[in-house]
C-alpha atoms as a PDB file:
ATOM      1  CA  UNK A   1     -16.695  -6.806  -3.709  1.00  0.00           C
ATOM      2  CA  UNK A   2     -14.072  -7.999  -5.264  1.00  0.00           C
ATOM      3  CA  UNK A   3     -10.919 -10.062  -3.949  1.00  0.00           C
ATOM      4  CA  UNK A   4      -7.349 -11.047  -4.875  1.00  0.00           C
ATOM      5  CA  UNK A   5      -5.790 -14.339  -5.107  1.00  0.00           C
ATOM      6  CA  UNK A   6      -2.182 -14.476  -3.482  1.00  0.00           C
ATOM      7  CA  UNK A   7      -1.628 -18.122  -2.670  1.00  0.00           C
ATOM      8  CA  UNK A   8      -3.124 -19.334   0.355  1.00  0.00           C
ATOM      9  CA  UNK A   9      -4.513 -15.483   1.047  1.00  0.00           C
ATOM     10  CA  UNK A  10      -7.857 -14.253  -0.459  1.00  0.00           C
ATOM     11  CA  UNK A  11      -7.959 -10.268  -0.211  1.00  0.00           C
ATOM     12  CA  UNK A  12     -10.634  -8.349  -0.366  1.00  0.00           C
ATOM     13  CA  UNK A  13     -10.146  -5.056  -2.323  1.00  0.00           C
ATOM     14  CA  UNK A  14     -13.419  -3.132  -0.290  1.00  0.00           C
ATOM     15  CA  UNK A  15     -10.923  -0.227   1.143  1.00  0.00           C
ATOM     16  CA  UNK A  16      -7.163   0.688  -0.109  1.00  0.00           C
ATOM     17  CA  UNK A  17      -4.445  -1.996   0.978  1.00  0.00           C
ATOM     18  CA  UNK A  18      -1.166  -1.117   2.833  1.00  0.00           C
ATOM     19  CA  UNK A  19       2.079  -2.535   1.108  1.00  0.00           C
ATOM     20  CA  UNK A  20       4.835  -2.758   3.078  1.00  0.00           C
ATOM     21  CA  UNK A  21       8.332  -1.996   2.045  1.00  0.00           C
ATOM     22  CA  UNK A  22      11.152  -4.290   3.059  1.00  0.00           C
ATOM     23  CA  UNK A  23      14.287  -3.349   1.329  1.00  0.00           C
ATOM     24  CA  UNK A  24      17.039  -6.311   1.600  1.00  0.00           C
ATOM     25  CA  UNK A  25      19.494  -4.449  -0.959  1.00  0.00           C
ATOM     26  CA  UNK A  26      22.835  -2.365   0.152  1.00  0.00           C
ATOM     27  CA  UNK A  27      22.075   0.050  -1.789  1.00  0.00           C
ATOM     28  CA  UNK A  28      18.235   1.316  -1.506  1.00  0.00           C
ATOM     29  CA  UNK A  29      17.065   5.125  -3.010  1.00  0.00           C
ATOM     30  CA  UNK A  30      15.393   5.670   0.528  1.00  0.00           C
ATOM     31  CA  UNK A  31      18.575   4.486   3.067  1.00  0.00           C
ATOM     32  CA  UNK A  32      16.438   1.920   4.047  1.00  0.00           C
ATOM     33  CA  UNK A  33      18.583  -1.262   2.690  1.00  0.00           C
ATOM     34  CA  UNK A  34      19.281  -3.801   4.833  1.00  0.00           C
ATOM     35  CA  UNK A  35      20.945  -6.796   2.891  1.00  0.00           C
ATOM     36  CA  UNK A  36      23.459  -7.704   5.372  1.00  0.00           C
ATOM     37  CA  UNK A  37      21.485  -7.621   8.577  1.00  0.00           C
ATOM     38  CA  UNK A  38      18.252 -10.426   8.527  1.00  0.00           C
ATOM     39  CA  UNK A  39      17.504 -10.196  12.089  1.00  0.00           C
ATOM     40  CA  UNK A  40      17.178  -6.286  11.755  1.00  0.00           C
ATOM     41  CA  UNK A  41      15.240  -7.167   8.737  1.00  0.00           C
ATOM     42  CA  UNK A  42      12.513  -9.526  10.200  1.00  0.00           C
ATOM     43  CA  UNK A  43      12.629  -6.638  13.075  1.00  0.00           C
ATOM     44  CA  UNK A  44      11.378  -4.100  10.409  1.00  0.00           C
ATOM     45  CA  UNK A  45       9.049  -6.569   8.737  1.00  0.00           C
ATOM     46  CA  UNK A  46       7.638  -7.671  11.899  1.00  0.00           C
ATOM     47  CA  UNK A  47       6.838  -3.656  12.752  1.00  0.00           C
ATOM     48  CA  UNK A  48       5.171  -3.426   9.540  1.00  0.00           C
ATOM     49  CA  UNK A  49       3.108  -5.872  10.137  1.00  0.00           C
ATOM     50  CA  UNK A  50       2.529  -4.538  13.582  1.00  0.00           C
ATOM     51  CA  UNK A  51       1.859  -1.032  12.037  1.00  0.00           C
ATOM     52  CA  UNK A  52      -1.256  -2.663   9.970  1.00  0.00           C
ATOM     53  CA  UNK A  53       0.843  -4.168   6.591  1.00  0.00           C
ATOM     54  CA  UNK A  54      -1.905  -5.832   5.070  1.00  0.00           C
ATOM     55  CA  UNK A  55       0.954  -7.354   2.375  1.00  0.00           C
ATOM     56  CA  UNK A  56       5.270  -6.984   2.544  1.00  0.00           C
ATOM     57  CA  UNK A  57       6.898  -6.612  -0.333  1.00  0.00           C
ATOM     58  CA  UNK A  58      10.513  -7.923   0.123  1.00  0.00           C
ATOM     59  CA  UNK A  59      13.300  -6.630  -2.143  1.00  0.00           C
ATOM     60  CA  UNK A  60      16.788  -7.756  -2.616  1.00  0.00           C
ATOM     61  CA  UNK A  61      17.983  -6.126  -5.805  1.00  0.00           C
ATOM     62  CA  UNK A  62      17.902  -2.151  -6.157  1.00  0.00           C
ATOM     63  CA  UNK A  63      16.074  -0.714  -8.973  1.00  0.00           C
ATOM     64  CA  UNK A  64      16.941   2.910  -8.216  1.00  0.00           C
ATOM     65  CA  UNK A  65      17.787   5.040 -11.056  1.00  0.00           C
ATOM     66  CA  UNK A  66      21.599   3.837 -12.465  1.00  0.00           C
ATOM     67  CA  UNK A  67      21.324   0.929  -9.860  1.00  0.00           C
ATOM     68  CA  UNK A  68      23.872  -2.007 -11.307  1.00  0.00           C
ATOM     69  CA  UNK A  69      22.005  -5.598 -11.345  1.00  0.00           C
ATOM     70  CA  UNK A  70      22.013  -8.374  -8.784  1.00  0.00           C
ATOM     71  CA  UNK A  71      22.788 -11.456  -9.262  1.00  0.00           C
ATOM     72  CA  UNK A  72      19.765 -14.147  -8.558  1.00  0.00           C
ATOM     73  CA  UNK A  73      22.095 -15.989  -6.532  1.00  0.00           C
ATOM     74  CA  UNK A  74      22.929 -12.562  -4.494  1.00  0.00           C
ATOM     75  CA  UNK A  75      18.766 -11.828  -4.534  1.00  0.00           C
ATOM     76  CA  UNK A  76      18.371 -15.628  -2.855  1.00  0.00           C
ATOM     77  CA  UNK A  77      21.079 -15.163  -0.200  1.00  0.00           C
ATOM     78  CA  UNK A  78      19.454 -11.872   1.685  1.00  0.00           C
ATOM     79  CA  UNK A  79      15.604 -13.480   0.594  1.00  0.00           C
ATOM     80  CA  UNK A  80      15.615 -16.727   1.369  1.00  0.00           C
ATOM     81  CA  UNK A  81      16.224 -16.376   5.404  1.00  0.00           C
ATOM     82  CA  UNK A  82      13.842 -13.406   5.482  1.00  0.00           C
ATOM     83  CA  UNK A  83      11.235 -15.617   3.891  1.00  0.00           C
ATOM     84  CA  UNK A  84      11.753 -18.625   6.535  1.00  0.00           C
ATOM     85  CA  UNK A  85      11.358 -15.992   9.354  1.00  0.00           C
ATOM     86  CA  UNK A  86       8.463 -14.773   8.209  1.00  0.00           C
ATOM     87  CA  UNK A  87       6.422 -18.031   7.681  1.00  0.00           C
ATOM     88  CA  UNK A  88       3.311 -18.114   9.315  1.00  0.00           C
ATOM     89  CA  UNK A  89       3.636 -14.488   9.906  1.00  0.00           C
ATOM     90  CA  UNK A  90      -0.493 -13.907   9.138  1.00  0.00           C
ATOM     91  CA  UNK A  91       0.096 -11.586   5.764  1.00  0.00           C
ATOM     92  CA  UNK A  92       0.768 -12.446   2.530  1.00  0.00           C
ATOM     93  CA  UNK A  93       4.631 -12.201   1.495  1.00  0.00           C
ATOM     94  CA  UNK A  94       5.476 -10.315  -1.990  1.00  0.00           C
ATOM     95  CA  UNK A  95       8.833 -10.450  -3.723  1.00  0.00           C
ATOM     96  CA  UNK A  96       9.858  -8.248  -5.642  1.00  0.00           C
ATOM     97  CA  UNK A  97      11.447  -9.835  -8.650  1.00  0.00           C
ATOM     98  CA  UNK A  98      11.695  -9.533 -12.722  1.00  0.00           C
ATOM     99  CA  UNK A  99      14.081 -13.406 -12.508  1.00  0.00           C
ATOM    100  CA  UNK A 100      12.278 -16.439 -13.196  1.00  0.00           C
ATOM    101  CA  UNK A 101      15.124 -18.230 -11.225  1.00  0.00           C
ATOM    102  CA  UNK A 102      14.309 -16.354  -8.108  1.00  0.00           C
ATOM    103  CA  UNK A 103      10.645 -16.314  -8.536  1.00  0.00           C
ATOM    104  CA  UNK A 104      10.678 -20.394  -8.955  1.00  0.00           C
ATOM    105  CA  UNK A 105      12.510 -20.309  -5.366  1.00  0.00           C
ATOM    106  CA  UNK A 106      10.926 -17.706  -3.551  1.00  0.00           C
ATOM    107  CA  UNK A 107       7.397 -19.444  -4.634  1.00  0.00           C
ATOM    108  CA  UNK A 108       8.399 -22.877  -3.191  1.00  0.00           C
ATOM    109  CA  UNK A 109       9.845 -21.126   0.315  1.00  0.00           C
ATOM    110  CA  UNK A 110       6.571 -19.580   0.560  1.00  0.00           C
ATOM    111  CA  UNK A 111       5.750 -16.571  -0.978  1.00  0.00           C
ATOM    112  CA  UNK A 112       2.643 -15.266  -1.821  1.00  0.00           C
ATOM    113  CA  UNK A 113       2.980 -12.636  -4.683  1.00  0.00           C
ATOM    114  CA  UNK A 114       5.610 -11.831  -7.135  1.00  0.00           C
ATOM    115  CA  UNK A 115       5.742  -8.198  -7.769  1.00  0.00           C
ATOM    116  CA  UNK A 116       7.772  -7.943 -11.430  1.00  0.00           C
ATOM    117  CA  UNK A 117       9.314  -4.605 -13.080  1.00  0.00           C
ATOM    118  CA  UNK A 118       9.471  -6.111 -16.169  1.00  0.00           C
ATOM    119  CA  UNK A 119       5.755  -7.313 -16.181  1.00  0.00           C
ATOM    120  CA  UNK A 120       6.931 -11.217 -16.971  1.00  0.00           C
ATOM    121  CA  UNK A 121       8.609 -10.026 -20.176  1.00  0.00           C
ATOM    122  CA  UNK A 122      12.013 -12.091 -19.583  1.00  0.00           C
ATOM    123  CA  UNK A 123      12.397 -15.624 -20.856  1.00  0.00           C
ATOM    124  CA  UNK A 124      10.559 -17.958 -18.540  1.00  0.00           C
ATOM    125  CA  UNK A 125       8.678 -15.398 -16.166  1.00  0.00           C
ATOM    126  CA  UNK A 126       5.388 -16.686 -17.570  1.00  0.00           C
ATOM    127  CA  UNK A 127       6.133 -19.872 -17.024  1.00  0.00           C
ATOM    128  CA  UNK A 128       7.875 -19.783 -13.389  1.00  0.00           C
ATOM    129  CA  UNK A 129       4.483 -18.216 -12.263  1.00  0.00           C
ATOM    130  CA  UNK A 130       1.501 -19.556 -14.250  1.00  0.00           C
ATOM    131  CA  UNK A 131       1.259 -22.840 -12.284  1.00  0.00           C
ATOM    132  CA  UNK A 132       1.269 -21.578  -8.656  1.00  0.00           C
ATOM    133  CA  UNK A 133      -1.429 -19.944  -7.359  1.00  0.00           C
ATOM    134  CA  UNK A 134       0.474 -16.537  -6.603  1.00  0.00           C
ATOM    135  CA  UNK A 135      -0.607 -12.888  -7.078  1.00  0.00           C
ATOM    136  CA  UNK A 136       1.417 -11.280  -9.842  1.00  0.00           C
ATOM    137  CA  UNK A 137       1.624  -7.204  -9.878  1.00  0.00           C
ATOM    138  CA  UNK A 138       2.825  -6.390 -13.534  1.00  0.00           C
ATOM    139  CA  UNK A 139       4.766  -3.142 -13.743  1.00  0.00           C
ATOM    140  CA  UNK A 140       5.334  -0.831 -16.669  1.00  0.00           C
ATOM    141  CA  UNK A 141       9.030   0.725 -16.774  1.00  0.00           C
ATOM    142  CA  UNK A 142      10.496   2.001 -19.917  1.00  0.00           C
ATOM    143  CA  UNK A 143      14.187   0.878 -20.595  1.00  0.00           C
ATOM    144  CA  UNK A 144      15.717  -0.288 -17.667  1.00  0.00           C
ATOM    145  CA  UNK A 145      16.617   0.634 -14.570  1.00  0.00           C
ATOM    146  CA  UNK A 146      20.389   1.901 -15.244  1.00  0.00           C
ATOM    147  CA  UNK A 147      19.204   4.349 -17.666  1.00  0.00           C
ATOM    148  CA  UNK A 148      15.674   4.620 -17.619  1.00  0.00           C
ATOM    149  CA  UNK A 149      15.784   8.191 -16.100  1.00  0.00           C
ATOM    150  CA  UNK A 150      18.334   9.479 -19.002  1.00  0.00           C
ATOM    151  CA  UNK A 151      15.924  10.463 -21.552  1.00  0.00           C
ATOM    152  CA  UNK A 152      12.159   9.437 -21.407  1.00  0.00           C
ATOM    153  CA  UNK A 153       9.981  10.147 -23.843  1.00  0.00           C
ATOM    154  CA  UNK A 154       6.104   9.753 -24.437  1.00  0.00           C
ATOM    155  CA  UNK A 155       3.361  11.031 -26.966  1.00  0.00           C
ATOM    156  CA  UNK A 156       0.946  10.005 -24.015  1.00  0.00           C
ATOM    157  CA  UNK A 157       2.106   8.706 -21.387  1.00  0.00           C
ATOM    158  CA  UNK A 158      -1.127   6.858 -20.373  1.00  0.00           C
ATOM    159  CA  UNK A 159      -1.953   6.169 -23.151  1.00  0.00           C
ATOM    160  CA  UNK A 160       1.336   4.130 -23.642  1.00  0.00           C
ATOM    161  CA  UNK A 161       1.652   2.715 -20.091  1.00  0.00           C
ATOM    162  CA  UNK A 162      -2.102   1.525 -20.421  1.00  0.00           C
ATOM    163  CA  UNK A 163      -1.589  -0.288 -23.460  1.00  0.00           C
ATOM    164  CA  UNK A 164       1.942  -1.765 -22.306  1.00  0.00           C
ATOM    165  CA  UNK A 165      -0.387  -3.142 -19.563  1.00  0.00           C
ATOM    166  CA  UNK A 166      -3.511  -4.527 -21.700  1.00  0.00           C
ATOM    167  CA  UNK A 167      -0.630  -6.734 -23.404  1.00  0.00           C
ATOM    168  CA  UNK A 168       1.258  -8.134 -20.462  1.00  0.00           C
ATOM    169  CA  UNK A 169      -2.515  -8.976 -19.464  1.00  0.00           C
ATOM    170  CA  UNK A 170      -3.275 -10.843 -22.252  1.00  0.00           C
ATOM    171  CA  UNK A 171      -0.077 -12.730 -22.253  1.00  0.00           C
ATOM    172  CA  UNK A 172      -0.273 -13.897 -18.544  1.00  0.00           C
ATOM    173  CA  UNK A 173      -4.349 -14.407 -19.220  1.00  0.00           C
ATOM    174  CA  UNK A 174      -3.084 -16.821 -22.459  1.00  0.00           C
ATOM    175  CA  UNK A 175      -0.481 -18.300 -19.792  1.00  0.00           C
ATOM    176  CA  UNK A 176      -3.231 -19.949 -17.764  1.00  0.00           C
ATOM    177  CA  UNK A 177      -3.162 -16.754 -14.918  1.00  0.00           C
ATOM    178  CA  UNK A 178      -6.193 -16.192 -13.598  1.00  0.00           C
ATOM    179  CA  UNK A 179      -7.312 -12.156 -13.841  1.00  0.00           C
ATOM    180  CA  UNK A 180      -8.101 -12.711  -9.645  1.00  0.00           C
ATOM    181  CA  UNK A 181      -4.424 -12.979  -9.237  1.00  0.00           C
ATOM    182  CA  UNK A 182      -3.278  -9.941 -11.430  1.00  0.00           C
ATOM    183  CA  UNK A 183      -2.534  -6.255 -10.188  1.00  0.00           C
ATOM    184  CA  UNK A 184      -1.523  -3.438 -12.454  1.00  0.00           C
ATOM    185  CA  UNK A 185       1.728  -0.333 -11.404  1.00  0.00           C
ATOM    186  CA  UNK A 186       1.567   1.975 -13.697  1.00  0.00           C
ATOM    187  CA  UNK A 187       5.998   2.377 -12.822  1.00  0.00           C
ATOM    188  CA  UNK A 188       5.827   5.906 -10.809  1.00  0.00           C
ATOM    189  CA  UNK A 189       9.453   6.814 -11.624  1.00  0.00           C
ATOM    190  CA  UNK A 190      10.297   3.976 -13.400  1.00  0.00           C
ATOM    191  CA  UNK A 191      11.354   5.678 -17.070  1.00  0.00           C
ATOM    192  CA  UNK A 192       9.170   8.503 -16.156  1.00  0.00           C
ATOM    193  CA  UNK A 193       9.626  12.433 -15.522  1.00  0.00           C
ATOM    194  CA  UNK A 194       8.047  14.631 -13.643  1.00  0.00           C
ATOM    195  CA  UNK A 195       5.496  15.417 -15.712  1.00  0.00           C
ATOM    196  CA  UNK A 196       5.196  12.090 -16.649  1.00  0.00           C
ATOM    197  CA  UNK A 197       4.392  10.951 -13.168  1.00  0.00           C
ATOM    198  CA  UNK A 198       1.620  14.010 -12.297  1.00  0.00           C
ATOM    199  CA  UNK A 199      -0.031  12.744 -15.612  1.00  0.00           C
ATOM    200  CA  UNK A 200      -0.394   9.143 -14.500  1.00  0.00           C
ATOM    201  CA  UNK A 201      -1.497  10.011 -10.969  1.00  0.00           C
ATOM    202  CA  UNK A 202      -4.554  12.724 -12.259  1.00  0.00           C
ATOM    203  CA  UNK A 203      -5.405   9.933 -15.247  1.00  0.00           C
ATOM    204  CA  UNK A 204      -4.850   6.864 -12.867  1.00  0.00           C
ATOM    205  CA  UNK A 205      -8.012   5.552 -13.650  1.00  0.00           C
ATOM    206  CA  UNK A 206      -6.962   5.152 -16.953  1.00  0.00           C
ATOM    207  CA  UNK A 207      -4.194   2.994 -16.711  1.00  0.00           C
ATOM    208  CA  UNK A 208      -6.361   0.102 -15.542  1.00  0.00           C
ATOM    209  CA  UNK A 209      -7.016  -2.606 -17.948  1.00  0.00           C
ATOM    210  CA  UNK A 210     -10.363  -5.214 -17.598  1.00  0.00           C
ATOM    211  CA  UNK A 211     -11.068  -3.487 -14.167  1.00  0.00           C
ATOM    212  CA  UNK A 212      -8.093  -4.863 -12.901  1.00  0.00           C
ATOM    213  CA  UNK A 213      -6.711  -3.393  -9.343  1.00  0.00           C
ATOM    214  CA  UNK A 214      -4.009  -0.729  -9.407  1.00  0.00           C
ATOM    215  CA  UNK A 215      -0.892  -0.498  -7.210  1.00  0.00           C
ATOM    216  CA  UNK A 216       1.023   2.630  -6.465  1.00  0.00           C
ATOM    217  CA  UNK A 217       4.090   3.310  -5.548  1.00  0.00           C
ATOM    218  CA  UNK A 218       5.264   6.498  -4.927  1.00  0.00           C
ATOM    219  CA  UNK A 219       6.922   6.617  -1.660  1.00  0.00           C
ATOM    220  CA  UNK A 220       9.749   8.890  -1.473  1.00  0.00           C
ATOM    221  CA  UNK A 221      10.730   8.829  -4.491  1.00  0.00           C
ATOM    222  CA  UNK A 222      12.234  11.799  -6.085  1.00  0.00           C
ATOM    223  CA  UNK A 223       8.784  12.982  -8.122  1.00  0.00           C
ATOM    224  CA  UNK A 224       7.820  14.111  -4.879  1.00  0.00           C
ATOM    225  CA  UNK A 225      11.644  15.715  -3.486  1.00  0.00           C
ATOM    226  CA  UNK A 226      11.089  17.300  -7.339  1.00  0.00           C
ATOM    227  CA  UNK A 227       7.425  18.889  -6.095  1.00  0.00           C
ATOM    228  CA  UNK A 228       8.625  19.897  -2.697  1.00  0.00           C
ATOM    229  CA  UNK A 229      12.312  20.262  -2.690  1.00  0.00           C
ATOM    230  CA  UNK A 230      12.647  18.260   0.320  1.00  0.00           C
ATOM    231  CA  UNK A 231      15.774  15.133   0.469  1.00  0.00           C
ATOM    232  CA  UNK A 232      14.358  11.510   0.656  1.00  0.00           C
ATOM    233  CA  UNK A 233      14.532  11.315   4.516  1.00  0.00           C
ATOM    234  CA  UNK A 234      11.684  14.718   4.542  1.00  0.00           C
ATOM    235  CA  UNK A 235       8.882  13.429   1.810  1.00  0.00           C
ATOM    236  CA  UNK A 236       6.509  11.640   4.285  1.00  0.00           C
ATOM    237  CA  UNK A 237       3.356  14.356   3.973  1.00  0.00           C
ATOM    238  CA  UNK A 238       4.051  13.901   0.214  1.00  0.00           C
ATOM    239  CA  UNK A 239       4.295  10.609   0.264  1.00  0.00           C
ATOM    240  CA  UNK A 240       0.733   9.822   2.117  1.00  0.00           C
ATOM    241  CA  UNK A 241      -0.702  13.127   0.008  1.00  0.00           C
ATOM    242  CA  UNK A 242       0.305  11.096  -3.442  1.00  0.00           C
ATOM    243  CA  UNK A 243      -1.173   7.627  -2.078  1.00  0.00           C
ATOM    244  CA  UNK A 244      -4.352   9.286  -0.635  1.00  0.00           C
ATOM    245  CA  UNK A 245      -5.022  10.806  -4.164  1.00  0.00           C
ATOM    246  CA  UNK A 246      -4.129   7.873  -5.493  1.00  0.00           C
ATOM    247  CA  UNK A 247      -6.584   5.950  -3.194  1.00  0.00           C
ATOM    248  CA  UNK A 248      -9.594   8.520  -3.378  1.00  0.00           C
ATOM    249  CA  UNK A 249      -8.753   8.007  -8.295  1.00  0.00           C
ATOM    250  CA  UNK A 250      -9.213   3.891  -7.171  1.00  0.00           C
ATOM    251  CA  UNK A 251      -6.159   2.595  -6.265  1.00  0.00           C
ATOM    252  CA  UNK A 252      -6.239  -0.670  -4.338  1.00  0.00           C
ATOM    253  CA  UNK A 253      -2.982  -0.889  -3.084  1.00  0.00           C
ATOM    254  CA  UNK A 254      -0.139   1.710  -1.543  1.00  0.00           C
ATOM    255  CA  UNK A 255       3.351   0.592  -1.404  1.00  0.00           C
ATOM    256  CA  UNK A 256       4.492   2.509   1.399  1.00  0.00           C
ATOM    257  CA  UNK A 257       8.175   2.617   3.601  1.00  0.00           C
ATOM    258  CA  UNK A 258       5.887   4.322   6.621  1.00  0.00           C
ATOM    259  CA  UNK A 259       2.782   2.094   6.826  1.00  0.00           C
ATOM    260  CA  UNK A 260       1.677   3.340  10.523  1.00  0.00           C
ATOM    261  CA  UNK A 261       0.956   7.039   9.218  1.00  0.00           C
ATOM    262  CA  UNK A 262      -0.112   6.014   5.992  1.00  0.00           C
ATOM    263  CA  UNK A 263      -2.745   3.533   7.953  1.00  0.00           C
ATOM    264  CA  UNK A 264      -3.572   6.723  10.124  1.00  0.00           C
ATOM    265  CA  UNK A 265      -4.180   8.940   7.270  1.00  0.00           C
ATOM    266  CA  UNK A 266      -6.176   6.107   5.746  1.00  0.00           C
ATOM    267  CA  UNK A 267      -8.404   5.683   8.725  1.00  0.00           C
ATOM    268  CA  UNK A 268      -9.233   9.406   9.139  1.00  0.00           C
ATOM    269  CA  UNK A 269      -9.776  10.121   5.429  1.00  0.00           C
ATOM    270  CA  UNK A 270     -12.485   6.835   5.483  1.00  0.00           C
ATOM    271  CA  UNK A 271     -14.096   8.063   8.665  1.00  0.00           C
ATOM    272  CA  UNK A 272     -14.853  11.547   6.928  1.00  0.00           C
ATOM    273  CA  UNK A 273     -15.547  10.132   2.510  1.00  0.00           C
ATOM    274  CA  UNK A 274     -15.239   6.028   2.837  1.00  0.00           C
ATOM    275  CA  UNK A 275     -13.356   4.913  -0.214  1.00  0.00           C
ATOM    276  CA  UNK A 276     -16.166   2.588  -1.420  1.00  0.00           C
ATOM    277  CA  UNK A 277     -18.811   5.444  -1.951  1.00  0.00           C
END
């Protein structure tokens, strides 16, 4: 079996993990943002956890298609209460963040995990996160995220992500990061079409590098409103049918908005075909 290392948490990776979304921005895809409201945030986080969140990931700038930046002082100001509420809440805590500032003060109020876009590419990412003993997700995006979906383009699209991936490993493994605290998103809709995306998802074992886990993240997002026609508020069934596939090709984490169906579709799809086998 084998386990990941997100600071004081040790998880093992035996069935599919349940990431949690908490969206602290104003401006969130799914019209789940809430930046101005931390009590009704900690409310939502503690339901997740409730739900069966086995991690949260906590967000505080969008990265929506044409989203404008945040600043890190902005990102601190709608994390950093969320964080103290949620001490000693029993799962780890992931930020999502691609600013060394903000992951050098999310790590010392207590989170667990940074979860980067840019895959520790800016100045200093390596080094705000090498020393702690944090779980790292490295994400692969093409351009950024105010024009990323204008005009992607791939020979192979694995291919490409995969080796994008293979060298953000090697820098963080030449960084001093351990490979027990590394997970690899292949960036569903991140610089992606359509096309794009269904090719990832039927080759996701192929985007893994050294056996490393895989996170996906597909929930809502418009890949699946482009499958089924339906508006952001409607893609539920296609969100937990994209995570189970991506579960049953090896994925070890789902980073879902609706963690109590996706843990119910979990549980009956493991009753009938357990992951593992």
């Amino acid at each position: 079996m084998s386990f990941l290392r997100c600071g004081n948490y040790r998880l093992a990776l035996d069935r599919p993990l349940v990431m949690g979304i908490v969206n602290l921005t104003p401006d969130s895809f799914s019209g789940d943002g809430l930046a101005t409201d931390a009590d009704r945030a900690l409310a939502h986080a503690r339901a997740q956890i409730a739900a069966g969140a086995d991690i949260l990931d906590l967000g505080a700038e969008s990265t929506r298609p044409g989203a404008e930046p945040a600043t890190a002082a902005q990102e601190l100001a709608r994390l950093l209460p969320v964080l103290d509420g949620l001490k000693d809440c029993g799962v780890p805590l992931s930020v999502d963040t691609y600013k060394p500032e903000v992951m050098v003060a999310v790590l010392a109020a207590g989170a667990d995990m940074i979860n980067d876009i840019a895959a520790l590419q800016h100045p200093g990412a390596l080094e705000a996160v090498a020393a702690s003993s944090c779980g790292i997700c490295l994400m692969h995006m093409q351009g950024e995220p105010r024009t990323m979906q204008q005009q992607p383009v791939y020979g192979d699209v694995v291919a490409e992500v995969r080796a994008f991936l293979a060298e953000r490993v090697s820098a963080a493994r030449a960084a001093g990061i351990a490979a027990d605290r590394l997970v690899l998103d292949p960036g569903f809709g991140f610089g992606k079409h359509l096309d794009h995306n269904l090719e990832l998802l039927r080759r996701l074992p192929e985007t893994t590098v050294d056996g490393l886990p895989v996170l996906a993240g597909m929930s809502r997002k418009s890949m699946l409103g482009a499958l089924t026609g339906q508006p952001v508020e409607a893609r539920l069934g296609a969100s937990i049918a994209a995570h189970l596939q991506a579960a049953r090709l090896g994925a070890r984490i789902l980073r879902v908005h609706d963690v109590a169906a996706m843990r119910d579709a979990l549980t009956v799809w493991q009753a009938v075909s357990p992951w593992n086998q």
